[in-house]
Protein backbone atom coordinates (compact mmCIF):
# COMPACT_ATOMS: atom_id res chain seq x y z
CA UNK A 1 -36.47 28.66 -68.89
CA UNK A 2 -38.69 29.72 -71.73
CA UNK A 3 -41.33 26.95 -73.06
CA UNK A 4 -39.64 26.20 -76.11
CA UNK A 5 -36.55 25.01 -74.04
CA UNK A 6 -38.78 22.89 -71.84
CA UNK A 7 -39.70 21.32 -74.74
CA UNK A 8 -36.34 20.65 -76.19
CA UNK A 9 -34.89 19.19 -73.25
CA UNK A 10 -37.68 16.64 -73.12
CA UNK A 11 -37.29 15.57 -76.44
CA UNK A 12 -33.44 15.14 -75.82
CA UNK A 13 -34.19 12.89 -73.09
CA UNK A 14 -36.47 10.92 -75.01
CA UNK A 15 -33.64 9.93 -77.60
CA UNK A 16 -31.66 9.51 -75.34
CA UNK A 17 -29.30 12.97 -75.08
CA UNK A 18 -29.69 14.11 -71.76
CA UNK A 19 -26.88 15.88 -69.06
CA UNK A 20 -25.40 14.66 -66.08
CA UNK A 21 -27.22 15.18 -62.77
CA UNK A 22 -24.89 15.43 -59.90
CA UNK A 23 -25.42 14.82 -56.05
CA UNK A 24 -23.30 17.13 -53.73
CA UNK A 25 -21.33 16.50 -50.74
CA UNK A 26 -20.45 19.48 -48.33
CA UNK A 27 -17.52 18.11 -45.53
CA UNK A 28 -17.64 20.72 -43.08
CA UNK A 29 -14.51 21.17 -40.10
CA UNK A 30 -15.43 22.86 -37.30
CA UNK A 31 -14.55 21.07 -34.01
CA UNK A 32 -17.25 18.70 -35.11
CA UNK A 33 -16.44 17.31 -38.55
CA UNK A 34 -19.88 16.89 -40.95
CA UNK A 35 -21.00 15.18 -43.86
CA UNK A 36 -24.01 16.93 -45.64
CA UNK A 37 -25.32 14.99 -48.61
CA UNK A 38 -27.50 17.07 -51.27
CA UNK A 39 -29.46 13.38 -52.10
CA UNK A 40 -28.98 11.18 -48.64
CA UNK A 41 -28.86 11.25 -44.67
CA UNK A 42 -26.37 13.85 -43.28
CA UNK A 43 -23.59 12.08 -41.56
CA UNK A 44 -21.98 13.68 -38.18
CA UNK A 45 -18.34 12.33 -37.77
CA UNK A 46 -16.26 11.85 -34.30
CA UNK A 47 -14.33 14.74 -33.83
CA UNK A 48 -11.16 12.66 -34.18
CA UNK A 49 -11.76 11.71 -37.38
CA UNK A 50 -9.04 12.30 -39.61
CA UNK A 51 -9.47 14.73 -42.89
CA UNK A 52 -7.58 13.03 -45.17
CA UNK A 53 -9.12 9.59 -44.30
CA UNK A 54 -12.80 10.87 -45.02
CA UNK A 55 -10.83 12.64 -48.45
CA UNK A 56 -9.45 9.44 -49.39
CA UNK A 57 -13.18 7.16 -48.96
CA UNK A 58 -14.96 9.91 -50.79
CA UNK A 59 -12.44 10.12 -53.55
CA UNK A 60 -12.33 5.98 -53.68
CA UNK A 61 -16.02 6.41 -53.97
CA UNK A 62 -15.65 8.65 -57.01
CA UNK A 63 -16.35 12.04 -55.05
CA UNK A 64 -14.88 14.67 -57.12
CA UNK A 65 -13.42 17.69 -55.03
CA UNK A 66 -14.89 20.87 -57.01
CA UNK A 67 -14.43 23.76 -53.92
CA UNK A 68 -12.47 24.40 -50.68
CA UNK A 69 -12.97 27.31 -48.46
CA UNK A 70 -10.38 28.11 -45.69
CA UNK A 71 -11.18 29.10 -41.98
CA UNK A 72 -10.48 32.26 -41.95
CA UNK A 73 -8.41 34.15 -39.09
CA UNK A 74 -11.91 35.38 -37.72
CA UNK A 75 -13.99 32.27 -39.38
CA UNK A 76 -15.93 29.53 -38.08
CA UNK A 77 -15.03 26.27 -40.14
CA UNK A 78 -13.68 25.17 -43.17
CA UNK A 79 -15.88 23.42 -46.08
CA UNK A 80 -14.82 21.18 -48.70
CA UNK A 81 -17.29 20.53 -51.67
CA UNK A 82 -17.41 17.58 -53.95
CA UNK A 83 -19.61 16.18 -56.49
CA UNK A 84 -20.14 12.75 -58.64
CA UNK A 85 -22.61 11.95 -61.15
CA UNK A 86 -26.40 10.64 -59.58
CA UNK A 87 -26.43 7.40 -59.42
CA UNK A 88 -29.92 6.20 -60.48
């Protein structure tokens, strides 16, 4: 980002104007089923843990779902991303 940018954010965030920082969530299904944070621990689920009951907490926690990727017929798990704004 060039100087002069730099610069303009700053002053944004000094009045005030500033954008949304996000924190990611990755949910990973693989056998195991994962929980990677971009801003806290990693979480490792039992392996009987039920999809749609993790979907449902992170949703009721205001986890937004912004990307699914599919096992494909020669792939290795399926990922599920989310995001929410950061919570300071």
């Amino acid at each position: 980002m060039p100087v002069r940018g730099l610069i303009t954010d700053l002053n944004d965030q000094r009045r005030g104007l500033h954008m949304t920082r996000w924190e990611y969530a990755c949910l990973t299904e693989s056998g195991d089923v994962s929980l990677a944070f971009s801003h806290r621990p990693d979480i490792r689920l039992p392996e009987r843990t039920p999809s749609d009951i993790i979907l449902r907490n992170l949703g009721d926690d205001g986890w937004e779902m912004v990307s699914y990727t599919p096992k494909t017929p020669g792939g290795y798990s399926t990922k599920t991303w989310f995001k929410r704004p950061m919570v300071r």
